[in-house]
Protein backbone atom coordinates (compact mmCIF):
# COMPACT_ATOMS: atom_id res chain seq x y z
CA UNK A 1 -4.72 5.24 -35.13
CA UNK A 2 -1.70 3.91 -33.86
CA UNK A 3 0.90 2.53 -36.15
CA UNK A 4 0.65 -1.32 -36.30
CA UNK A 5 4.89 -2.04 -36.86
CA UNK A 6 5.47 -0.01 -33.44
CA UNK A 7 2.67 -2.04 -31.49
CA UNK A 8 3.51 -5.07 -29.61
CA UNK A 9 1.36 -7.68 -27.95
CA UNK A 10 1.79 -9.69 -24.47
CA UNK A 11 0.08 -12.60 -23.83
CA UNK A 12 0.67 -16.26 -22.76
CA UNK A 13 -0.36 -18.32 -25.98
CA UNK A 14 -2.96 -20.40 -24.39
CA UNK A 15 -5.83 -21.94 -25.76
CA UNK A 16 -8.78 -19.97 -26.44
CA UNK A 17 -8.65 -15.88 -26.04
CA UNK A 18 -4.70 -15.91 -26.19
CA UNK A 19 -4.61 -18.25 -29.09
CA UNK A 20 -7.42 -15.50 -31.02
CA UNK A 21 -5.57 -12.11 -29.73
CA UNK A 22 -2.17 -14.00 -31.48
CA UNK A 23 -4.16 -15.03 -34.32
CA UNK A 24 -5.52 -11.23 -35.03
CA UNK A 25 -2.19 -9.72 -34.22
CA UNK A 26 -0.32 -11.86 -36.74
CA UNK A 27 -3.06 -10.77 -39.19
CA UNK A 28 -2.41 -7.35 -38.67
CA UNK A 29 0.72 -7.60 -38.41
CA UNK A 30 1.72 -7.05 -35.16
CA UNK A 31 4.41 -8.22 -33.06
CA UNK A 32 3.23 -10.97 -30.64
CA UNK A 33 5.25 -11.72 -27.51
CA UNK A 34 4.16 -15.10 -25.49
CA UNK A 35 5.46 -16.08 -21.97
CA UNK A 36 5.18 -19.15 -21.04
CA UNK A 37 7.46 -21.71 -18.09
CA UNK A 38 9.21 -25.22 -18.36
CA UNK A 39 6.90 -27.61 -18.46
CA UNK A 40 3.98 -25.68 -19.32
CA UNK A 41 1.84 -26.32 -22.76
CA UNK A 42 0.97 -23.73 -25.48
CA UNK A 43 -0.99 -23.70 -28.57
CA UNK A 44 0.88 -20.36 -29.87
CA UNK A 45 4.79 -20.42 -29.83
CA UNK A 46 5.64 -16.71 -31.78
CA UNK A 47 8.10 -15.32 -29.90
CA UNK A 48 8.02 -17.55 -27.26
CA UNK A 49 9.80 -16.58 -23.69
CA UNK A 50 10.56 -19.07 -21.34
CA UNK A 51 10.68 -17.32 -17.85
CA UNK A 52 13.63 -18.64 -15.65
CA UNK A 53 12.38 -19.59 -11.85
CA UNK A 54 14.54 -15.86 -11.45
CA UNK A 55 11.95 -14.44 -14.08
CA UNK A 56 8.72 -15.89 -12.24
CA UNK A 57 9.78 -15.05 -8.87
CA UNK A 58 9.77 -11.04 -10.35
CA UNK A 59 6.15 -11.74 -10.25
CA UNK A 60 5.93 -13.97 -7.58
CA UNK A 61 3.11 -12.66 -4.54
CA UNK A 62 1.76 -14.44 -1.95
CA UNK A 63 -1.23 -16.70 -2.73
CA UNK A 64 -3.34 -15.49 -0.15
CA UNK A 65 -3.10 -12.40 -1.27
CA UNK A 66 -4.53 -13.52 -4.51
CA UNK A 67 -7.34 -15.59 -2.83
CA UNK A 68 -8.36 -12.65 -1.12
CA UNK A 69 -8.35 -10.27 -3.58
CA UNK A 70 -10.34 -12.63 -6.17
CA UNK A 71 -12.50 -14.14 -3.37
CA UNK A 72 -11.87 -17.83 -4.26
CA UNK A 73 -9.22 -20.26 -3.05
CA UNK A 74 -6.64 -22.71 -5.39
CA UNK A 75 -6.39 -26.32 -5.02
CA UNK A 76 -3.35 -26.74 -7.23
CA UNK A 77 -1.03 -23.73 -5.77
CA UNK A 78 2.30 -24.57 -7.28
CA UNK A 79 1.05 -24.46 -10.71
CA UNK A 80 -1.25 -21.78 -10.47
CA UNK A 81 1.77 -19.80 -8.86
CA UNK A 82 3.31 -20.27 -11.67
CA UNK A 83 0.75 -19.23 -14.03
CA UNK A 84 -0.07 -15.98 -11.74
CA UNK A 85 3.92 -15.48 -12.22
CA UNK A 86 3.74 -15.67 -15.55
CA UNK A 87 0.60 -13.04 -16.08
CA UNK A 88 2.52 -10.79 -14.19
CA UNK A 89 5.13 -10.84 -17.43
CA UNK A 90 2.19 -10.07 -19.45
CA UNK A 91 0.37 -7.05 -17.54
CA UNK A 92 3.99 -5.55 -16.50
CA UNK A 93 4.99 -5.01 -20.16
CA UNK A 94 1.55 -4.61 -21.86
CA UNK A 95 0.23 -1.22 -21.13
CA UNK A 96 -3.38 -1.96 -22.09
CA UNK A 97 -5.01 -5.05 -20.68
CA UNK A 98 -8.00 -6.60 -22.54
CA UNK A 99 -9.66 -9.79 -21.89
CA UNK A 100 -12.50 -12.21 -22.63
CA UNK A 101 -14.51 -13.71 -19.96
CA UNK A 102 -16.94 -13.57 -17.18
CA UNK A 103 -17.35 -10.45 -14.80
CA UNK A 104 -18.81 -11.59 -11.83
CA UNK A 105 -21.12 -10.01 -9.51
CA UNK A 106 -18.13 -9.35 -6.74
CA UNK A 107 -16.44 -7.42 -9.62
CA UNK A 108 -13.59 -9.95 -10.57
CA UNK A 109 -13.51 -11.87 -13.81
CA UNK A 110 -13.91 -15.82 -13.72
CA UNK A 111 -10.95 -18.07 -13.71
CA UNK A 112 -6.98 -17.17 -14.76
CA UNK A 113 -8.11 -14.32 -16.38
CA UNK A 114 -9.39 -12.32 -13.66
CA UNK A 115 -5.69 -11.95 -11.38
CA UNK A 116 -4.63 -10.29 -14.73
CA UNK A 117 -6.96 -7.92 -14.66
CA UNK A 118 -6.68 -7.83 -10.91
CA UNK A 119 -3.11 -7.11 -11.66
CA UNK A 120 -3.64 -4.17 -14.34
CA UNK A 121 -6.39 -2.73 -11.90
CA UNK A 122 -3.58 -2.61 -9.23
CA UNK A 123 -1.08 -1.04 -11.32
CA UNK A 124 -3.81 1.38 -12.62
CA UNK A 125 -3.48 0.13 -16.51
CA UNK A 126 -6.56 0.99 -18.77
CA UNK A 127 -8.37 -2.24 -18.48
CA UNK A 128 -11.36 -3.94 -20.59
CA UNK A 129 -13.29 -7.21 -20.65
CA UNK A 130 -15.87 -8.57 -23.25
CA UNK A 131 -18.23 -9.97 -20.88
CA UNK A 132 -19.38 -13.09 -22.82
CA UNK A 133 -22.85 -13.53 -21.00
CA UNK A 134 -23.74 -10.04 -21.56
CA UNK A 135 -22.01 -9.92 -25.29
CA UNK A 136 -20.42 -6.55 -24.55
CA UNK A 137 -17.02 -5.01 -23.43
CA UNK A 138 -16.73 -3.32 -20.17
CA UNK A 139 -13.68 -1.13 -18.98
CA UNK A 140 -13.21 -0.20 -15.46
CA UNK A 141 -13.35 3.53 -14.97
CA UNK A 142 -14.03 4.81 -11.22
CA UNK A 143 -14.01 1.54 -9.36
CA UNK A 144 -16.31 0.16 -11.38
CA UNK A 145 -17.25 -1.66 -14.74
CA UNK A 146 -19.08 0.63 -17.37
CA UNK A 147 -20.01 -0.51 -20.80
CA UNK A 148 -17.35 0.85 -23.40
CA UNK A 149 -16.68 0.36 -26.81
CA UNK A 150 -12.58 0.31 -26.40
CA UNK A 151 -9.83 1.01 -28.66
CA UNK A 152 -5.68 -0.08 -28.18
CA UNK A 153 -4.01 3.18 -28.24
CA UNK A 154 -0.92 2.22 -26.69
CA UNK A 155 2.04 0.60 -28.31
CA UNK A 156 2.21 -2.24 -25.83
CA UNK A 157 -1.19 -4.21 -24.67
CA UNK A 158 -1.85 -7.48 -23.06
CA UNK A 159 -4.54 -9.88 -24.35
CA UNK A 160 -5.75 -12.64 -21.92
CA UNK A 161 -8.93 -14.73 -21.39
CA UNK A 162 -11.05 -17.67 -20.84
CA UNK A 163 -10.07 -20.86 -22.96
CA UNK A 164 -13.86 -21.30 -23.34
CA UNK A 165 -14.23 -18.44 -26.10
CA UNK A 166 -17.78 -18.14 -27.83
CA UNK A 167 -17.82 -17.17 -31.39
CA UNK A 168 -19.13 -13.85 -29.96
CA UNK A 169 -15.86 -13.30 -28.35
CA UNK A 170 -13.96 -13.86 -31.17
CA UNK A 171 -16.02 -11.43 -32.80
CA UNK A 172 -15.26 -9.24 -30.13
CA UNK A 173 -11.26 -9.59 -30.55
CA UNK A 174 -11.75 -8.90 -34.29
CA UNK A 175 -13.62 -5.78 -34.15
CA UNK A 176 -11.02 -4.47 -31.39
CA UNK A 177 -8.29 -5.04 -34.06
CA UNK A 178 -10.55 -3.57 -36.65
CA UNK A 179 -11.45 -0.32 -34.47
CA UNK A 180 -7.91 0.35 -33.64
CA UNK A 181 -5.99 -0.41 -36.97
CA UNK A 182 -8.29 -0.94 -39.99
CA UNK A 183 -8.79 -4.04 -42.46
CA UNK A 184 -5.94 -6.36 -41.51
CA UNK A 185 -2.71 -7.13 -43.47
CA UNK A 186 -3.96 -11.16 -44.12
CA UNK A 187 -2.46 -12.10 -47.23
């Protein structure tokens, strides 16, 4: 098991998934790193950093690119630039990517969630989402998505998702932190 004080987690403090990985992290006591942009709203403010427009154009790519690669188009492009900037922070410095949401039948995960784990599948980062239709995590190993039961074995890990989280994916966050560090630290 990897020790909890040296672990670190990277996500954006968002409603939903991000607000539950920073919930569970705090629990355990685990250090919880949020990136976030001016003008942007956040439900979880630990360690909150505020990328300059220098910071979000290290992640900046074109937006075609991104339509292509997750087979869908954006209406709203500046913002979602900006958000696909900012999950850029998150995969680049989390080693591990995990996330709750939808895998589609293309292979790509519904909504935000999926061009971060587009992104950690391009940098070849371990990679796992809790499907929430089929109630089940999934990693992808080979080019493809195979049912897993994973573990965070890496001092640095990224934890992303749909705002739209089921009780069953909270579940699913929980017994992550459970299977890699034991009964939590709440007080």
């Amino acid at each position: 098991m990897i020790e909890r004080s040296q672990t670190a987690l990277y996500s954006g403090g968002h409603k939903g998934a991000e607000t539950e990985f920073g919930k569970h992290a705090q629990d355990w006591g685990i250090k919880e790193i949020n990136y976030t942009f001016e003008g942007h709203t956040v439900e979880r403010s630990s360690n909150l950093v505020v990328l300059s427009q220098e910071d979000l154009k290290k992640g900046d790519i074109s937006m075609e690119i991104v339509s292509k690669r997750m087979g869908r188009t954006y209406a709203k492009a500046d913002k979602i630039r900006k958000v696909i900037q900012s999950i850029f922070h998150m995969v680049n410095n989390g080693y591990q990517v995990f996330a709750i949401g939808w895998i589609q039948p293309d292979n790509t995960v519904k909504g935000g969630t999926g061009w971060g784990v587009e992104l950690a599948k391009l940098f070849n980062r371990p990679v796992s989402v809790y499907d929430q239709n089929r109630k089940l995590w999934f990693s992808w190993k080979d080019n493809n998505w195979i049912e897993d039961t994973p573990v965070i074995s890496d001092k640095s890990f990224a934890g992303t998702g749909t705002r739209n989280i089921s009780n069953d994916g909270i579940q699913a966050i929980q017994e992550l932190f459970e299977r890699s560090f034991g009964p939590a630290d709440k007080k």
